[in-house]
C-alpha atoms as a PDB file:
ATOM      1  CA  UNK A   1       0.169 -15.902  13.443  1.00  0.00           C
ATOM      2  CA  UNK A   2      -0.591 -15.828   9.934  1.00  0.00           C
ATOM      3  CA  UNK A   3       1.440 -16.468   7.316  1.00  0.00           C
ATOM      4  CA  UNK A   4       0.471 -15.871   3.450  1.00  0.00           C
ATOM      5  CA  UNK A   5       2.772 -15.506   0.094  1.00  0.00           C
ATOM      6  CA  UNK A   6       3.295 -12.244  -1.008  1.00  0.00           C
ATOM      7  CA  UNK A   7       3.734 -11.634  -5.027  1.00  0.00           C
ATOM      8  CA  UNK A   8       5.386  -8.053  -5.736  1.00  0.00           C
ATOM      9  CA  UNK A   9       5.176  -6.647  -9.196  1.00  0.00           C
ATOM     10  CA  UNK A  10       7.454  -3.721 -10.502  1.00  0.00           C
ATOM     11  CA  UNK A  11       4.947  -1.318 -11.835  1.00  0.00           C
ATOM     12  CA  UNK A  12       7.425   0.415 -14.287  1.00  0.00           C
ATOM     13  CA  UNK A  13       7.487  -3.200 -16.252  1.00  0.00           C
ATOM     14  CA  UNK A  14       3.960  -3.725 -15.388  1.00  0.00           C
ATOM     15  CA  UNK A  15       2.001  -0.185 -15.475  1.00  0.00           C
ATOM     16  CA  UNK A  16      -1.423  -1.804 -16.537  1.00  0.00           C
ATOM     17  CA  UNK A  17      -1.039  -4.406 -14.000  1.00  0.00           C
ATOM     18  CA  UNK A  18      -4.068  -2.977 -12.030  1.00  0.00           C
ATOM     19  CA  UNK A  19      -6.236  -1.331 -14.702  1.00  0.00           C
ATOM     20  CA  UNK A  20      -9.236  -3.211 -14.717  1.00  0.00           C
ATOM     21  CA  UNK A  21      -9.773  -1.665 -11.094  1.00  0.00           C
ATOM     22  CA  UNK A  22      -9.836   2.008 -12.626  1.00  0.00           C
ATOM     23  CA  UNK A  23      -6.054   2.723 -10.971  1.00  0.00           C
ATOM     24  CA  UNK A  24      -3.892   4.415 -12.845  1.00  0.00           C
ATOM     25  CA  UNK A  25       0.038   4.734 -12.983  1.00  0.00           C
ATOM     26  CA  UNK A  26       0.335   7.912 -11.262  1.00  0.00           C
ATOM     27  CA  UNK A  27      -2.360   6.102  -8.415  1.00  0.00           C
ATOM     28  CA  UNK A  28      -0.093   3.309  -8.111  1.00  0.00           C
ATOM     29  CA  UNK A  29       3.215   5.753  -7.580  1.00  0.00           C
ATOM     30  CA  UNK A  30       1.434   7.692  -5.199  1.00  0.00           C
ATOM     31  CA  UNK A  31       0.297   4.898  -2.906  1.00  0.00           C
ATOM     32  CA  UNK A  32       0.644   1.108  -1.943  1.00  0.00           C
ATOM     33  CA  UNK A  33      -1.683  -0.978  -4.212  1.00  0.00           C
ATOM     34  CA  UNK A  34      -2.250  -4.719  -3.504  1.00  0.00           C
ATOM     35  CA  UNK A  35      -5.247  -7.137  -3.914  1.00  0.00           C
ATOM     36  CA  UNK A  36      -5.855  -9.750  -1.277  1.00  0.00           C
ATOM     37  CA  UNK A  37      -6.754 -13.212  -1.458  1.00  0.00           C
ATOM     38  CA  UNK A  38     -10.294 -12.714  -3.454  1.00  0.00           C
ATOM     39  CA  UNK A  39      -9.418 -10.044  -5.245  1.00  0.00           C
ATOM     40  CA  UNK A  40     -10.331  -6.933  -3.777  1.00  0.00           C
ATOM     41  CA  UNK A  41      -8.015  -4.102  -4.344  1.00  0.00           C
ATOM     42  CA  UNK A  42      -6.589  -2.437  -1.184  1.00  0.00           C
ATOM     43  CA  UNK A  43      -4.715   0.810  -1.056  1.00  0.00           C
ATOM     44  CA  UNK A  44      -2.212   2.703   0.817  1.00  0.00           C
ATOM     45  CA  UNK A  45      -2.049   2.471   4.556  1.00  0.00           C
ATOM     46  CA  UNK A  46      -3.946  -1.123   4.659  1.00  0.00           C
ATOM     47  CA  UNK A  47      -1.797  -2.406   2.279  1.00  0.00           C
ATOM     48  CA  UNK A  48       1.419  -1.891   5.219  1.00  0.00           C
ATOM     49  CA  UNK A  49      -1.131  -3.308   7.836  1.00  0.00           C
ATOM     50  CA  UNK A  50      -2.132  -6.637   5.420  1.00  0.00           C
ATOM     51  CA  UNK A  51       2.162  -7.645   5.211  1.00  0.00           C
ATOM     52  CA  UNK A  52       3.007  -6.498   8.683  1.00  0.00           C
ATOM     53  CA  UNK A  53       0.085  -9.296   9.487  1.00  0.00           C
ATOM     54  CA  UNK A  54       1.493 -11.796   6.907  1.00  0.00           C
ATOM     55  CA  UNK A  55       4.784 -11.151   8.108  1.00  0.00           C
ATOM     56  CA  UNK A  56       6.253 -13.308  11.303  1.00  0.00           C
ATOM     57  CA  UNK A  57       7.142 -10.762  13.996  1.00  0.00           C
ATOM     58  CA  UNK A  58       5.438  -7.865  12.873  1.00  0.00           C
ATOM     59  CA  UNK A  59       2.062  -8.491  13.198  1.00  0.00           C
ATOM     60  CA  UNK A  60       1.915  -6.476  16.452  1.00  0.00           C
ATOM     61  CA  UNK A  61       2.534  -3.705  14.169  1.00  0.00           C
ATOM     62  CA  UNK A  62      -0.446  -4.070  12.512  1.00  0.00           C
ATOM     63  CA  UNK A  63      -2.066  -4.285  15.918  1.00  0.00           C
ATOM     64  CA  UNK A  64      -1.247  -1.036  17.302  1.00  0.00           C
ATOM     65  CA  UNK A  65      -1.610   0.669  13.636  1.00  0.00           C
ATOM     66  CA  UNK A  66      -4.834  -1.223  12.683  1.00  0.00           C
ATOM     67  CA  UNK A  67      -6.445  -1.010  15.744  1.00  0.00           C
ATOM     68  CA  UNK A  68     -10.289   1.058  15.287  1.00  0.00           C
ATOM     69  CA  UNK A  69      -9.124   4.145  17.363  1.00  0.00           C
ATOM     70  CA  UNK A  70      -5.578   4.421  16.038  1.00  0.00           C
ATOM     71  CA  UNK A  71      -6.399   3.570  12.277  1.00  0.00           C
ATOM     72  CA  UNK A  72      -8.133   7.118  10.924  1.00  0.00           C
ATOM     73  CA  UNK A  73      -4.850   8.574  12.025  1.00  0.00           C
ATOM     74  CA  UNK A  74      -2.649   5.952  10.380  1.00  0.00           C
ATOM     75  CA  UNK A  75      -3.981   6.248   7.236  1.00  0.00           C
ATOM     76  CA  UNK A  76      -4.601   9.632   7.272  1.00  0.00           C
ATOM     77  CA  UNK A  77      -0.319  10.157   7.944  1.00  0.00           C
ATOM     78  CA  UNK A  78       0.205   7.390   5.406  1.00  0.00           C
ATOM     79  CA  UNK A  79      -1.402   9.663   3.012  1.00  0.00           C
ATOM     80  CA  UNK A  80      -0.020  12.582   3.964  1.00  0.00           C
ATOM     81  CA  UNK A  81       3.518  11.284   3.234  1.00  0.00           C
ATOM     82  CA  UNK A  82       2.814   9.386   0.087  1.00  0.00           C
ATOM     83  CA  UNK A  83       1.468  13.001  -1.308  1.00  0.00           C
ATOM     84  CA  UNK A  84       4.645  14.447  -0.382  1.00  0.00           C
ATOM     85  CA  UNK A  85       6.885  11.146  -1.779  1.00  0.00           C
ATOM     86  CA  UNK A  86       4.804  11.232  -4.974  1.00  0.00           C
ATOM     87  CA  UNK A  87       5.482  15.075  -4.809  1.00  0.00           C
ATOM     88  CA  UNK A  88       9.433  14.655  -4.890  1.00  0.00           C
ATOM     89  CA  UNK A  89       9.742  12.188  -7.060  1.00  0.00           C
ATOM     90  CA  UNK A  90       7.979  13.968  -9.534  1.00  0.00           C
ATOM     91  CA  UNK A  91      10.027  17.072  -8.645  1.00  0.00           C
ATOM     92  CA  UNK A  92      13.102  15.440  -8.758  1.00  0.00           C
ATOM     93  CA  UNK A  93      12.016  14.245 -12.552  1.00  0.00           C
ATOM     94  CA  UNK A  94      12.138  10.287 -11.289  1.00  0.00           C
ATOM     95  CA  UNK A  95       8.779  10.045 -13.623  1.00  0.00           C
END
């Protein structure tokens, strides 16, 4: 099992929280956005996989979904629904 700390960061008080990596506000509202432990910035789909893995119990989630045969579709739904999401919120004038 493994078991990490997880810092979340509310992008409306924050929206230049990721900037140095090229990502803008609408990027971050569209998908997940997180660095890891060095640094590297990790988006949408992997992002879910990284905390199901931190977090006790889940990790088989990240199993099945992570898995090299079963990821291309998992993010390629992830990103699928975050375009829609990102769609209705705008719609629904939430930014």
């Amino acid at each position: 099992m493994r078991v990490g700390t997880v810092e979340f960061k509310y992008v409306n008080e924050q929206p230049d929280a990721l900037a140095h990596f090229g990502t803008s506000l609408d990027d971050i509202r569209r998908r997940l956005h997180a660095t890891d432990e060095a640094g590297r910035l990790i988006v949408g789909a992997d992002v879910a996989l990284a905390l199901w893995q931190l977090t006790p119990g889940e990790g088989w989630l990240a199993a099945l979904f992570g898995n090299r045969v079963v990821l291309p579709f998992t993010r390629f739904f992830y990103d699928r629904f975050a375009d829609l999401l990102f769609a209705w919120n705008k719609w629904c004038g939430r930014w």
